[in-house]
Protein backbone atom coordinates (compact mmCIF):
# COMPACT_ATOMS: atom_id res chain seq x y z
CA UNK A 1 -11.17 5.07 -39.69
CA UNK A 2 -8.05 6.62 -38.85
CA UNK A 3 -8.79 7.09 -35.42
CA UNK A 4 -9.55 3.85 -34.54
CA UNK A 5 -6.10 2.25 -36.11
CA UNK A 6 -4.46 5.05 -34.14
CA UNK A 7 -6.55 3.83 -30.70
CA UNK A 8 -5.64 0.08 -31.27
CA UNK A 9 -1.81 0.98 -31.93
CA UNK A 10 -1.81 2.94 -28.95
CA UNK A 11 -3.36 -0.11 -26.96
CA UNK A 12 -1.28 -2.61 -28.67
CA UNK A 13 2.00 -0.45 -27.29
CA UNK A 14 1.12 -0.25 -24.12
CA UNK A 15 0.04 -4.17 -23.97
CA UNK A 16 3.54 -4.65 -25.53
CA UNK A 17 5.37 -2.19 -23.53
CA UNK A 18 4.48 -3.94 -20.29
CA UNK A 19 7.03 -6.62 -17.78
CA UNK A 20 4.09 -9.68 -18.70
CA UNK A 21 2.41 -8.21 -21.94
CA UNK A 22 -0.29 -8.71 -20.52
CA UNK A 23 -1.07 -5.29 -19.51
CA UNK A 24 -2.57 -6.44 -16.41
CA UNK A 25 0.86 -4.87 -14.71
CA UNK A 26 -0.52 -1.74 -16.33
CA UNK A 27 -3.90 -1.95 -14.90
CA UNK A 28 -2.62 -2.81 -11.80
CA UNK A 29 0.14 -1.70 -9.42
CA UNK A 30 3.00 -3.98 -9.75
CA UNK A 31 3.14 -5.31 -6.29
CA UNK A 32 0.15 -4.93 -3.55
CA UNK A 33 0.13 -2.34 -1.32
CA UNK A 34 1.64 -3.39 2.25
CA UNK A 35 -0.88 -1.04 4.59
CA UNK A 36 0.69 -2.46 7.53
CA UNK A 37 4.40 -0.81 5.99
CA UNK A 38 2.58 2.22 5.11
CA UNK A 39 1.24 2.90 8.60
CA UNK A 40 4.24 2.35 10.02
CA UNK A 41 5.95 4.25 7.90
CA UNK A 42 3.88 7.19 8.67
CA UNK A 43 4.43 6.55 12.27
CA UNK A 44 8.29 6.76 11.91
CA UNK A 45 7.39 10.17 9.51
CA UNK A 46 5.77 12.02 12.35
CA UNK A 47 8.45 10.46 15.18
CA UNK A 48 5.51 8.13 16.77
CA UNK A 49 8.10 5.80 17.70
CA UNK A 50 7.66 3.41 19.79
CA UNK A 51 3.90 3.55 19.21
CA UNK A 52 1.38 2.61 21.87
CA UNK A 53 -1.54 0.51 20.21
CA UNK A 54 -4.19 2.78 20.21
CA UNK A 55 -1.57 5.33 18.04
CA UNK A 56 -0.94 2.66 15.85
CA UNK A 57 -4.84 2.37 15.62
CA UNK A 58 -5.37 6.10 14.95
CA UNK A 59 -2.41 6.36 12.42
CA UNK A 60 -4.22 3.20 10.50
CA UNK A 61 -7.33 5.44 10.53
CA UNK A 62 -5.88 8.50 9.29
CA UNK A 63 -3.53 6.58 6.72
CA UNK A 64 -6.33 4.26 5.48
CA UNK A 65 -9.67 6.70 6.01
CA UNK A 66 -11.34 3.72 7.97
CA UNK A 67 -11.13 1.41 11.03
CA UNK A 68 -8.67 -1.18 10.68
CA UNK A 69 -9.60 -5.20 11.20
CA UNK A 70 -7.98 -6.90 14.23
CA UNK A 71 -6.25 -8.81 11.41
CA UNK A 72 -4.71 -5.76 9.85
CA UNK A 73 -3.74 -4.00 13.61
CA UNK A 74 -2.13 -7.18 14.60
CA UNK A 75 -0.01 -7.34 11.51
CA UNK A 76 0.45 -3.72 11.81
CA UNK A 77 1.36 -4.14 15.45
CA UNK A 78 3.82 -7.58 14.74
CA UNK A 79 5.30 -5.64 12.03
CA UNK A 80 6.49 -2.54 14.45
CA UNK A 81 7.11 -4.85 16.97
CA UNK A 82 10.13 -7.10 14.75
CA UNK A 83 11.38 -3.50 14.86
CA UNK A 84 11.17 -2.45 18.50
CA UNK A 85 8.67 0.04 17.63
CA UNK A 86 5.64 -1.06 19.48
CA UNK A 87 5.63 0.47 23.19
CA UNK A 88 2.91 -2.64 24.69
CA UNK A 89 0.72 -0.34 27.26
């Protein structure tokens, strides 16, 4: 019996120690992850810059571990582009 009051205390803390008590910021990261920031990140990391598409393309498959969507390469591509980072070849 002691156990299981122990169990719900812990779970009632960490519901409570959450920003929404909801613990759903617990179960989840706070804030999505941006892949198209993470790519390009990586392609500043390894001096990629200004990236050609098809780098930008291979950098998406090596960050992500799959073949990105034309939607996520174009906002992969506008993103590096706002920068100046996107060599168009």
């Amino acid at each position: 019996m002691r156990s299981i009051s122990t169990f719900f205390n812990a779970l009632s803390h960490t519901f409570r120690s959450g920003n929404t008590h909801t613990a759903l910021d617990v179960l989840a990261p706070a804030e999505p992850v941006n892949i198209a920031a993470t790519v390009a990140e990586h392609l500043i990391c390894t001096d990629s810059v200004p990236a050609t598409p098809q780098e930008v393309a291979e950098m998406f498959m090596a960050v992500t571990g799959q073949p990105a969507t034309a939607q996520e390469l174009m906002d992969t591509e506008e993103l590096l582009l706002s920068f100046g980072l996107l060599h168009a070849s």
